[in-house]
C-alpha atoms as a PDB file:
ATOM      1  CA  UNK A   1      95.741 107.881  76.785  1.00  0.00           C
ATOM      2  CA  UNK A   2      97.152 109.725  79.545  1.00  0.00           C
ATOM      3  CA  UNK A   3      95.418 112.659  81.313  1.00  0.00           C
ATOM      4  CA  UNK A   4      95.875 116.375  79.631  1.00  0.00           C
ATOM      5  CA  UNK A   5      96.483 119.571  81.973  1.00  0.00           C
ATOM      6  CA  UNK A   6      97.807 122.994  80.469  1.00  0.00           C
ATOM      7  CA  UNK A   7      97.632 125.471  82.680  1.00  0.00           C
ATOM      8  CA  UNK A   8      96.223 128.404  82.450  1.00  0.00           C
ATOM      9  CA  UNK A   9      97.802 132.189  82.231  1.00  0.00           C
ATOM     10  CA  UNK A  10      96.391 135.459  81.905  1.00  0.00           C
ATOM     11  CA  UNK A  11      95.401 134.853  78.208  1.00  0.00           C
ATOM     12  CA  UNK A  12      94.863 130.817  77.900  1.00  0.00           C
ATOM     13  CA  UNK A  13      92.543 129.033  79.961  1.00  0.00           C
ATOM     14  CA  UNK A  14      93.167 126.423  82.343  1.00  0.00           C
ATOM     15  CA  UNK A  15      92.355 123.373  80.719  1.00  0.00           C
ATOM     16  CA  UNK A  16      92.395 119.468  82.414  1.00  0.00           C
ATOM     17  CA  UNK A  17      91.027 116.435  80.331  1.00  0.00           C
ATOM     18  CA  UNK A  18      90.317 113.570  82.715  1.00  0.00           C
ATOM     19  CA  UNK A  19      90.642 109.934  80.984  1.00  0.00           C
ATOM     20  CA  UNK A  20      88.608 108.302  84.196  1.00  0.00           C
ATOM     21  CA  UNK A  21      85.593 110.638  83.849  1.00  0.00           C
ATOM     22  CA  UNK A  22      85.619 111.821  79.973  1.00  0.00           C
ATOM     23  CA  UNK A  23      85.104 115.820  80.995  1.00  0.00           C
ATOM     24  CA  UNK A  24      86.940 118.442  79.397  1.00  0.00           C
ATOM     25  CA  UNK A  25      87.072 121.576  81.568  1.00  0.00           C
ATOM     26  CA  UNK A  26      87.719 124.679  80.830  1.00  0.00           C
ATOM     27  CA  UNK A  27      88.582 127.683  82.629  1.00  0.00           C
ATOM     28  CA  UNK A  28      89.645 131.321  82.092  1.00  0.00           C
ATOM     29  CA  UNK A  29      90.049 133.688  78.871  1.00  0.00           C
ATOM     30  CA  UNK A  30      91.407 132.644  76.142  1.00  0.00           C
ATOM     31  CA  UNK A  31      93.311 135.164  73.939  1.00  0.00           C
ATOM     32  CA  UNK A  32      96.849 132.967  73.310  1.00  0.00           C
ATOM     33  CA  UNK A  33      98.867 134.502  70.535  1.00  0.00           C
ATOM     34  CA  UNK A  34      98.939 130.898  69.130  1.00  0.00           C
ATOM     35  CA  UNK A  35      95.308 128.851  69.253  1.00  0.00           C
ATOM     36  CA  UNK A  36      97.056 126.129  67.607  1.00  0.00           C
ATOM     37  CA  UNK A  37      99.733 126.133  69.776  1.00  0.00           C
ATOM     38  CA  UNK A  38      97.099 125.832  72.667  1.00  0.00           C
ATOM     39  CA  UNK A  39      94.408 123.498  71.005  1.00  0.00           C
ATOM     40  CA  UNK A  40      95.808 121.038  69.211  1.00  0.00           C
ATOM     41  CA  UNK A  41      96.759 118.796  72.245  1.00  0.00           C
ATOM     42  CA  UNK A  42      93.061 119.596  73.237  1.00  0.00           C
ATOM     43  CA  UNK A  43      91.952 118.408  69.615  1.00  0.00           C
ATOM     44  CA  UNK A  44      94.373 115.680  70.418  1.00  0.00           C
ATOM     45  CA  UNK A  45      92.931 114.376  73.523  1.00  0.00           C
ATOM     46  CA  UNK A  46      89.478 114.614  72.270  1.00  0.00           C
ATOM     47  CA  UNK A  47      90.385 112.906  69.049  1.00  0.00           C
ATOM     48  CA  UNK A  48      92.032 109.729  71.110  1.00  0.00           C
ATOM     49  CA  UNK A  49      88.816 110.100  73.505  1.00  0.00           C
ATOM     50  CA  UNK A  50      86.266 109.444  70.859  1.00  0.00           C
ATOM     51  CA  UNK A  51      88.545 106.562  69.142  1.00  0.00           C
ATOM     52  CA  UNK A  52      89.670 104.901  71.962  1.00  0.00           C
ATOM     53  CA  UNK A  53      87.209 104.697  74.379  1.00  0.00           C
ATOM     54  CA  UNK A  54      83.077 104.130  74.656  1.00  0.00           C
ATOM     55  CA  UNK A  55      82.749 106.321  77.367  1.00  0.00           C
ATOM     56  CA  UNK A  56      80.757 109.780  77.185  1.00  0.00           C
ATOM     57  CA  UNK A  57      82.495 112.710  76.590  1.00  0.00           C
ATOM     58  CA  UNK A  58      81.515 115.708  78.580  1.00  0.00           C
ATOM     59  CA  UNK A  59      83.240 119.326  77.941  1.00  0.00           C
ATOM     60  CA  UNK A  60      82.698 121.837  81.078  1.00  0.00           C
ATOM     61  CA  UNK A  61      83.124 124.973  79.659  1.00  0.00           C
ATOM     62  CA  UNK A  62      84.150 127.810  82.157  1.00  0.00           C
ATOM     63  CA  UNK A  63      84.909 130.530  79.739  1.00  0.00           C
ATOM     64  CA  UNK A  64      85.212 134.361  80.085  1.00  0.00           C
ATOM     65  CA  UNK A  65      86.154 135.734  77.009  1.00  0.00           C
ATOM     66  CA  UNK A  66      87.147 133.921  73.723  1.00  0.00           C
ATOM     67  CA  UNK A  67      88.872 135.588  70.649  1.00  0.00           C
ATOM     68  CA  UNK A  68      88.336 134.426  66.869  1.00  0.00           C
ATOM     69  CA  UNK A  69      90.950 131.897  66.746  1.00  0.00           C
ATOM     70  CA  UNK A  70      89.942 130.658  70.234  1.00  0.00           C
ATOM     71  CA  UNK A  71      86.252 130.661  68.581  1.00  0.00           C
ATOM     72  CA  UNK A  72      87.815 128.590  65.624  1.00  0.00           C
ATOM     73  CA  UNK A  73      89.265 125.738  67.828  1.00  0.00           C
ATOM     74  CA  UNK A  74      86.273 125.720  69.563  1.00  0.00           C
ATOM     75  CA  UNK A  75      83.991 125.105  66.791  1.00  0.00           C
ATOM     76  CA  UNK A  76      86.519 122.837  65.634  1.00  0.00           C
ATOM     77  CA  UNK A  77      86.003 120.585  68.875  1.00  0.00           C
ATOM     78  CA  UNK A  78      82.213 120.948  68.306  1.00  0.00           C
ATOM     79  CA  UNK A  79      82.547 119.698  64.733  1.00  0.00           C
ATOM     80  CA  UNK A  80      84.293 116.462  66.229  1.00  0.00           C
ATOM     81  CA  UNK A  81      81.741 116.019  69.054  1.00  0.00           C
ATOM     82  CA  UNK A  82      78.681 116.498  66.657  1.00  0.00           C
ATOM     83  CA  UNK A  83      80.729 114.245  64.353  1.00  0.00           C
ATOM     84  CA  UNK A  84      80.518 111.223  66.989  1.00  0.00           C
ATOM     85  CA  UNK A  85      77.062 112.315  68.223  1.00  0.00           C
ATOM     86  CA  UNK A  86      75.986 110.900  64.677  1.00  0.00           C
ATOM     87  CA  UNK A  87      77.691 108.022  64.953  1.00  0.00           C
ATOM     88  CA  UNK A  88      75.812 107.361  68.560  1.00  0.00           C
ATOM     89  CA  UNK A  89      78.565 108.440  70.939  1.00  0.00           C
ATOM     90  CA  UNK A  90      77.057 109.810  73.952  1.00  0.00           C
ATOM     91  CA  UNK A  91      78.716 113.353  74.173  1.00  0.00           C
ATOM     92  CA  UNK A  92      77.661 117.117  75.658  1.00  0.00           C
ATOM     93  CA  UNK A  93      78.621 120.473  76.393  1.00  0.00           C
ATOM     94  CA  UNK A  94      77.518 122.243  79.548  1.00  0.00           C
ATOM     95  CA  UNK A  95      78.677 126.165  79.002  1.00  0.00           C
ATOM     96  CA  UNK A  96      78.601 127.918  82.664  1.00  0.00           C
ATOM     97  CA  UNK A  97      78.537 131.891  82.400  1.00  0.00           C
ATOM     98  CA  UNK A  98      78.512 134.619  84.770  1.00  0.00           C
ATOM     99  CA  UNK A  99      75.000 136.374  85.140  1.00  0.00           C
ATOM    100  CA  UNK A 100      76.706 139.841  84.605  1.00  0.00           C
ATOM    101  CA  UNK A 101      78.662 138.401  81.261  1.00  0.00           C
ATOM    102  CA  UNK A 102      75.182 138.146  78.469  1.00  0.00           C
ATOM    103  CA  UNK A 103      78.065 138.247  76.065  1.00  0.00           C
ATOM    104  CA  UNK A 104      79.538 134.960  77.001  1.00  0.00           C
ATOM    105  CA  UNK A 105      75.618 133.683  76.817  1.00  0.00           C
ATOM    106  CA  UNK A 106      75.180 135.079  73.591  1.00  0.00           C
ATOM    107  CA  UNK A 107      78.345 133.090  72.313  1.00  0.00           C
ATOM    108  CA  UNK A 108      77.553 129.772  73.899  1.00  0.00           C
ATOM    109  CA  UNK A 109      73.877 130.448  72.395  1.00  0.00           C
ATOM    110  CA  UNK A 110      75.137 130.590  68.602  1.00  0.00           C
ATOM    111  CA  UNK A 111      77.669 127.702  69.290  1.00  0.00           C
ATOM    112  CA  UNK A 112      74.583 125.820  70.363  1.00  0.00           C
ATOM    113  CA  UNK A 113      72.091 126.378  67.638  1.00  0.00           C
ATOM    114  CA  UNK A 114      74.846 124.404  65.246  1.00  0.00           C
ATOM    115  CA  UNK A 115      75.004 121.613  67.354  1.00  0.00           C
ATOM    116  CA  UNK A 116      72.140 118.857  67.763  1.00  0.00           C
ATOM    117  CA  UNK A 117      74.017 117.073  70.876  1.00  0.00           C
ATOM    118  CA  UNK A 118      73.214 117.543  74.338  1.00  0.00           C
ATOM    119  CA  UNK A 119      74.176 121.308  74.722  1.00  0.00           C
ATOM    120  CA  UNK A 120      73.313 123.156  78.123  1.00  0.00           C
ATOM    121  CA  UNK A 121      74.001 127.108  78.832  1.00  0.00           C
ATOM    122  CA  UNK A 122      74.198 127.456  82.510  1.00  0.00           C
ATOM    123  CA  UNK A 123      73.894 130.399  84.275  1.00  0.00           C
ATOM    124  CA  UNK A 124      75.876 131.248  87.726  1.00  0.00           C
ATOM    125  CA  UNK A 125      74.597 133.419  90.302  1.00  0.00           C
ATOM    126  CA  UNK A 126      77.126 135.040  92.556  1.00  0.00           C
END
């Protein structure tokens, strides 16, 4: 499993999935014509992640505005993380938001009420 980095434009997010530390970060909006196009490798990496290795899994989510099919692939990555929660795998999501974005807050909130692993919404004062 190599390392992942796609990076990011003015509709995708920056994304870099680090094999020696197990986080998944996250950065930017993410409106790509194509979700698939821009997830799967994501789902990929996460997939190997969880199979391959023991290590926890941590996604750093630095995200400013999502639309549907972003919010698809991301429950979609949630679904796989609560998947290996239940088998024991130590995984987490800490969601940083801007204190002037609620709406971002309000998304990460409803993500988090379907998930029963470690889940954090952080909020960043500028």
């Amino acid at each position: 499993m190599e390392n992942l980095m796609i990076a990011g434009t003015q509709s995708t997010p920056e994304i870099h999935c680090d094999k020696d530390t197990g986080i998944v970060e996250m950065r930017g909006d993410s409106y790509p014509e194509n979700s698939y196009e821009l997830f799967s490798p994501v789902m990929d990496w996460v997939a190997a992640a969880l199979k391959d290795s023991d290590q926890p899994l941590l996604l750093k989510l630095h995200l400013l505005y999502l639309n549907t099919s972003s919010v698809k692939a991301m429950m979609d990555i949630f679904d796989m993380l609560e998947d290996a929660h239940g088998k024991g795998r130590a995984v987490a999501v800490n969601w940083y938001y801007d204190e002037q974005n609620e709406r971002v807050a309000e998304l990460a909130d409803e993500f988090r009420e379907d998930c029963t692993f470690p889940f954090t919404i952080v909020e960043q004062v500028e």
